[in-house]
C-alpha atoms as a PDB file:
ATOM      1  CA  UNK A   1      92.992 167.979  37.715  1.00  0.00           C
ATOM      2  CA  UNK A   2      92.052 169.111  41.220  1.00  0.00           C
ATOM      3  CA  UNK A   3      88.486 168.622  40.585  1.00  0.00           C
ATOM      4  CA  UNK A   4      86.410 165.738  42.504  1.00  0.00           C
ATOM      5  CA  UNK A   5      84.524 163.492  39.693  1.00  0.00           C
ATOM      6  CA  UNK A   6      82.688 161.447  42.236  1.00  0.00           C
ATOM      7  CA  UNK A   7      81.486 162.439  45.756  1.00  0.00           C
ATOM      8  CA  UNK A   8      84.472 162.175  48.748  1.00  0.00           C
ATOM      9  CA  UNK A   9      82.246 159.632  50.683  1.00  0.00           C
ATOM     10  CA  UNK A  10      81.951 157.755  47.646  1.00  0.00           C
ATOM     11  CA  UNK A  11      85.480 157.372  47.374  1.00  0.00           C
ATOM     12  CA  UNK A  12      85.782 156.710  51.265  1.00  0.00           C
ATOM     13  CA  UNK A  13      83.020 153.886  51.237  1.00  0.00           C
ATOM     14  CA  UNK A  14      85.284 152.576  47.855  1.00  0.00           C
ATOM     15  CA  UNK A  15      88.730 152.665  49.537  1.00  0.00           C
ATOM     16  CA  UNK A  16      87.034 150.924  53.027  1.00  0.00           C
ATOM     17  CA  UNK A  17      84.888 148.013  50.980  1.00  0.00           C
ATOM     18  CA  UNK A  18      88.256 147.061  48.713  1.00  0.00           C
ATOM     19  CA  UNK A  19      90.076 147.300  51.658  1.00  0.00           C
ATOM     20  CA  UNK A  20      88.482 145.102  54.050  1.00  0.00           C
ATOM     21  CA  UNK A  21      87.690 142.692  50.707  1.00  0.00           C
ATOM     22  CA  UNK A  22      92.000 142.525  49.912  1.00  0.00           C
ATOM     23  CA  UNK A  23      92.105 142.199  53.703  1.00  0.00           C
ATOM     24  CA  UNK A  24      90.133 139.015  54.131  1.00  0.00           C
ATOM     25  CA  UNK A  25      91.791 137.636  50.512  1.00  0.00           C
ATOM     26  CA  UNK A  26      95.366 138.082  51.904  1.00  0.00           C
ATOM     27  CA  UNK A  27      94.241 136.579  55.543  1.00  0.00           C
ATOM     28  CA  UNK A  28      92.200 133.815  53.741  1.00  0.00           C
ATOM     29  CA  UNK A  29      95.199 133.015  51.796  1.00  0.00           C
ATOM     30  CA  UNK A  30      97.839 131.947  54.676  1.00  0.00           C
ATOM     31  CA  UNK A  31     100.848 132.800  56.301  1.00  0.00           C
ATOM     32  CA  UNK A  32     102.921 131.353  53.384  1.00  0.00           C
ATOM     33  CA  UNK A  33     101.448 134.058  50.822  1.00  0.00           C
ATOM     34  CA  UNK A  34     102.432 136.764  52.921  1.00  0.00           C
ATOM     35  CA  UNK A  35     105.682 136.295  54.167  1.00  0.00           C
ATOM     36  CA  UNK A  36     107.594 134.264  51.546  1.00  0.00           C
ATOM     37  CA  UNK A  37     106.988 135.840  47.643  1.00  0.00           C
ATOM     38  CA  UNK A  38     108.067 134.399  45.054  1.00  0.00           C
ATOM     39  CA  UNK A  39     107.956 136.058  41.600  1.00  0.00           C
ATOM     40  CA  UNK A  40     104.329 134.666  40.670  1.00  0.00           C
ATOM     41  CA  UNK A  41     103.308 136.245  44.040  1.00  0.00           C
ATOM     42  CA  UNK A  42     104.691 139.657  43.315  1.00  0.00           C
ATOM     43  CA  UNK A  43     102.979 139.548  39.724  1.00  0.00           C
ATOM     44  CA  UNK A  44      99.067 138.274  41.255  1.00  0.00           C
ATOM     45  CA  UNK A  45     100.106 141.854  43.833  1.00  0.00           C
ATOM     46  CA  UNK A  46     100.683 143.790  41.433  1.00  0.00           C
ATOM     47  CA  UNK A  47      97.695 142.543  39.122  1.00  0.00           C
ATOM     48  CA  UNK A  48      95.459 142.829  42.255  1.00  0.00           C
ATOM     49  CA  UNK A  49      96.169 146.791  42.706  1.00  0.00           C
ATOM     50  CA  UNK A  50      95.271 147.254  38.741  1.00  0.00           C
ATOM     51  CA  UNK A  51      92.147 144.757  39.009  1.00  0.00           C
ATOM     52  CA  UNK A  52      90.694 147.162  41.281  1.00  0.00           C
ATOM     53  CA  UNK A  53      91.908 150.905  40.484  1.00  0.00           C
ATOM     54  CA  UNK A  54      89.142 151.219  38.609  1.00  0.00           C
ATOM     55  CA  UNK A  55      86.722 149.988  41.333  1.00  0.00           C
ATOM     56  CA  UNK A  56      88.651 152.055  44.226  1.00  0.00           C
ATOM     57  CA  UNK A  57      88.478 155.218  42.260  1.00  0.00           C
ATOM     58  CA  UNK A  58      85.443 154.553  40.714  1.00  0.00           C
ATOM     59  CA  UNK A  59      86.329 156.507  37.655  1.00  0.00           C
ATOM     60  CA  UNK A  60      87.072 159.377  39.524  1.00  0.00           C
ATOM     61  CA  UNK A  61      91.050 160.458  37.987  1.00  0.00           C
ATOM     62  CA  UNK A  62      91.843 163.911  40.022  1.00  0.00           C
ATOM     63  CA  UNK A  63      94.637 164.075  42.128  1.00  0.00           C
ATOM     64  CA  UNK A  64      92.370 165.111  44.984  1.00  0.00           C
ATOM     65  CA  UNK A  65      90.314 161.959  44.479  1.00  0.00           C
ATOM     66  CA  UNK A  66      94.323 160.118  44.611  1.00  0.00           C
ATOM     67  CA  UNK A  67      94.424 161.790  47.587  1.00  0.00           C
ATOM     68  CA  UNK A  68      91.242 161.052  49.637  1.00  0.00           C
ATOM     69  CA  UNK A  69      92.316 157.099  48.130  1.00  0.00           C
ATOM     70  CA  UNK A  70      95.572 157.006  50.060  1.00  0.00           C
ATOM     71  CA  UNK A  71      94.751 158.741  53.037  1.00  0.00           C
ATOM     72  CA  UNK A  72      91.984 156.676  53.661  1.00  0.00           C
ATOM     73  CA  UNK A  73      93.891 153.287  52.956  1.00  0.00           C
ATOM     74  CA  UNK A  74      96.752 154.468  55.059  1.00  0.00           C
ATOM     75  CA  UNK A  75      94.448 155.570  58.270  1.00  0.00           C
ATOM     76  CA  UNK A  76      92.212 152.419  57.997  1.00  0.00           C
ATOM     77  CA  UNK A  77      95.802 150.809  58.144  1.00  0.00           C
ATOM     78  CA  UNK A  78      96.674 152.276  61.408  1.00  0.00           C
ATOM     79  CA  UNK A  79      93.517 152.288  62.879  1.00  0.00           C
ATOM     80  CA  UNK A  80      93.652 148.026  62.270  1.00  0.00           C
ATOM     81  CA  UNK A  81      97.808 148.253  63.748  1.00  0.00           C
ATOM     82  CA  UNK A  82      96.007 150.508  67.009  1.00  0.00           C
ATOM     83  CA  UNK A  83      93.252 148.479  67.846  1.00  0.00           C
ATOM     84  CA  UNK A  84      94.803 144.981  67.171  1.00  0.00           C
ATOM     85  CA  UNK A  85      97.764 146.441  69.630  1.00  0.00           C
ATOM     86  CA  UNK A  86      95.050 147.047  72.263  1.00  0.00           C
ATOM     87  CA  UNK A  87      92.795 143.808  72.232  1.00  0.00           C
ATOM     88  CA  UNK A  88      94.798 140.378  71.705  1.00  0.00           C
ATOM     89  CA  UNK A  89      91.677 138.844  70.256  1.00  0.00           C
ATOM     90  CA  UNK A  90      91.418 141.439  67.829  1.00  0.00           C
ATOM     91  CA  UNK A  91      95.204 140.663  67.126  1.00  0.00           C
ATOM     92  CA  UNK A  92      94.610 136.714  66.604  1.00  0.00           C
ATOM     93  CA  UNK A  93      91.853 137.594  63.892  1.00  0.00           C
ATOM     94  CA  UNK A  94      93.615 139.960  61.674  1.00  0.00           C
ATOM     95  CA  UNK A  95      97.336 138.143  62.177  1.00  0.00           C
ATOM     96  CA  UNK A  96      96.023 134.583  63.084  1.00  0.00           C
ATOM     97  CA  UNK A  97      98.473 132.388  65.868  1.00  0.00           C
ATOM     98  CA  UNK A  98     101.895 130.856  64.981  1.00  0.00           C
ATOM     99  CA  UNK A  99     102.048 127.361  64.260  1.00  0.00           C
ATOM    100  CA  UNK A 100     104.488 124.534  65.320  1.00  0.00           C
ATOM    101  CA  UNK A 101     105.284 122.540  61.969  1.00  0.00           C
ATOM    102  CA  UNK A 102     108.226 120.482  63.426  1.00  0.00           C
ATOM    103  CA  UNK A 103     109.521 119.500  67.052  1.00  0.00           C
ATOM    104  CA  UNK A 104     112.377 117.258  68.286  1.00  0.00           C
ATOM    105  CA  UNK A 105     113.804 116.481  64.608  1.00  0.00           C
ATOM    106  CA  UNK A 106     110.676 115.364  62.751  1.00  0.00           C
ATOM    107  CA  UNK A 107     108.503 118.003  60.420  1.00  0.00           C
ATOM    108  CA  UNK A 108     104.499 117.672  60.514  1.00  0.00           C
ATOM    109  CA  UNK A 109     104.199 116.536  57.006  1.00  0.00           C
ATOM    110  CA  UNK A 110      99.837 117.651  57.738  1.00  0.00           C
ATOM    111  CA  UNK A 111     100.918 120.724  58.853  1.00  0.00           C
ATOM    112  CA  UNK A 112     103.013 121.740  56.175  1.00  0.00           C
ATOM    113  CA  UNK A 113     100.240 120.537  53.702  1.00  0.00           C
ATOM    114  CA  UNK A 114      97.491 122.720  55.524  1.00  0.00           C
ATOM    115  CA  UNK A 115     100.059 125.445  55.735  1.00  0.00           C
ATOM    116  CA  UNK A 116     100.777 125.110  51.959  1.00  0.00           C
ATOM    117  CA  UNK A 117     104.409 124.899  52.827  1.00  0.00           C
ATOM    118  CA  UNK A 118     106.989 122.758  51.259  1.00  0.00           C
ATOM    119  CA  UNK A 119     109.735 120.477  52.770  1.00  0.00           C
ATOM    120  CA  UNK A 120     112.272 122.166  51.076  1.00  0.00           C
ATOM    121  CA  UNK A 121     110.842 125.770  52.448  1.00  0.00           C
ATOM    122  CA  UNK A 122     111.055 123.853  55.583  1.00  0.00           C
ATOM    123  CA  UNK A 123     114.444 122.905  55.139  1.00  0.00           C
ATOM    124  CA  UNK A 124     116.105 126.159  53.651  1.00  0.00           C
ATOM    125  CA  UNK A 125     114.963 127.746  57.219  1.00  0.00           C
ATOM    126  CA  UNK A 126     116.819 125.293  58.800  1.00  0.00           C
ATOM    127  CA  UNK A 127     119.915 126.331  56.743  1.00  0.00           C
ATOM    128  CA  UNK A 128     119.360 129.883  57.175  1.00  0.00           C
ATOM    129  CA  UNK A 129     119.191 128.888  61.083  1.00  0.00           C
ATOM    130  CA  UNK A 130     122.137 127.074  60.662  1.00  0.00           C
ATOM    131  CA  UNK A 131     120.749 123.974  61.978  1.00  0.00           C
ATOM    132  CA  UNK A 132     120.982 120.300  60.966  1.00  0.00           C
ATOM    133  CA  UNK A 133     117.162 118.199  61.604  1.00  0.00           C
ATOM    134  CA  UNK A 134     119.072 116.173  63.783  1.00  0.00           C
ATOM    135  CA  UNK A 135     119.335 119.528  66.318  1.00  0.00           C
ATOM    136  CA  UNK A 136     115.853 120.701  65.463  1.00  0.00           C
ATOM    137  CA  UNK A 137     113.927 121.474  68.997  1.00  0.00           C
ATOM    138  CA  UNK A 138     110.932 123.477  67.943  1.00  0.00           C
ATOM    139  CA  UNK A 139     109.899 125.072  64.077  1.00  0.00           C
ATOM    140  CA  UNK A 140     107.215 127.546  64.434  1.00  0.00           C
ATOM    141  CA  UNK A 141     105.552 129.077  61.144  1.00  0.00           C
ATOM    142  CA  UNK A 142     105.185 132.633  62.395  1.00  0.00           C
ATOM    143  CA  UNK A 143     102.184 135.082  61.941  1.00  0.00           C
ATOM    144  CA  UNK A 144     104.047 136.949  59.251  1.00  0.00           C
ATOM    145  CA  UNK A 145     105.022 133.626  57.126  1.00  0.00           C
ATOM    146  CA  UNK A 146     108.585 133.246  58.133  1.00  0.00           C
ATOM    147  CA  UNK A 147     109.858 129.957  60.221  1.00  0.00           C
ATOM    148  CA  UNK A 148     111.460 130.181  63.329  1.00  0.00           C
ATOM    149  CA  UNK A 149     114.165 127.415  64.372  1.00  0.00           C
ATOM    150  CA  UNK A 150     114.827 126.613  67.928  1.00  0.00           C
ATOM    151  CA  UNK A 151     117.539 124.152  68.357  1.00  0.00           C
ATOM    152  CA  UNK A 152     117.905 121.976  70.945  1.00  0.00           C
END
């Protein structure tokens, strides 16, 4: 139970290479996919974490190994949060920049394309805003896929 199976570097160099891999995936993926889930979002999460137990762990079942896994994930976690807080070009790469996708009552039907966003997600954050189109200033997808309102 508390014995190591495979090497603790192995399982460092494991945990940092699916890490940075997920990383890029989720960045690649756009704002949408990681601030607005939907049920078939949840279900590819949750598929991704068993796709690659096996290659995080890499066969290695102790709790010690379990151990070594989460500590790593969590301080490569932080260390991205502390040095993206520090350099603001470091910051734009991991989070990318928000994006206007609507100003003075019209939407940017390209933008919400490229964005993979609908009208109607457009729409429902005017009506969470309370805001009617007609009072729409600025919409700004955010960095963390939610869309801000400004009204006019």
């Amino acid at each position: 139970m508390f014995d190591l199976q495979v090497n603790a570097w192995e399982l460092l160099a494991r945990a940092a290479l699916i890490y940075l891999a997920l990383f890029v995936m989720v960045r690649v993926s756009g704002k949408r996919t990681v601030g607005q889930f939907t049920p078939f979002d949840l279900l590819v999460v949750m598929l991704l974490s068993e796709a690659v137990s096996n290659g995080l762990s890499g066969g290695d079942d102790s709790v010690v190994g379990a151990w070594i896994l989460a500590a790593a994930l969590i301080v490569m976690n932080g260390l991205l949060g502390f040095f993206s807080s520090r350099s603001r070009r470091l910051e734009r790469l991991l989070e990318g920049c928000p994006v206007l996708i609507g100003r003075d009552s019209q939407w940017f039907p390209d933008v919400l394309s490229r964005h993979r966003l609908s009208l109607a997600d457009a729409e429902k954050a005017l009506r969470e805003a309370d805001c009617a189109l007609r009072d729409l200033k600025l919409a700004i997808l955010e960095t963390d896929g939610s869309i801000s309102i400004v009204k006019k």
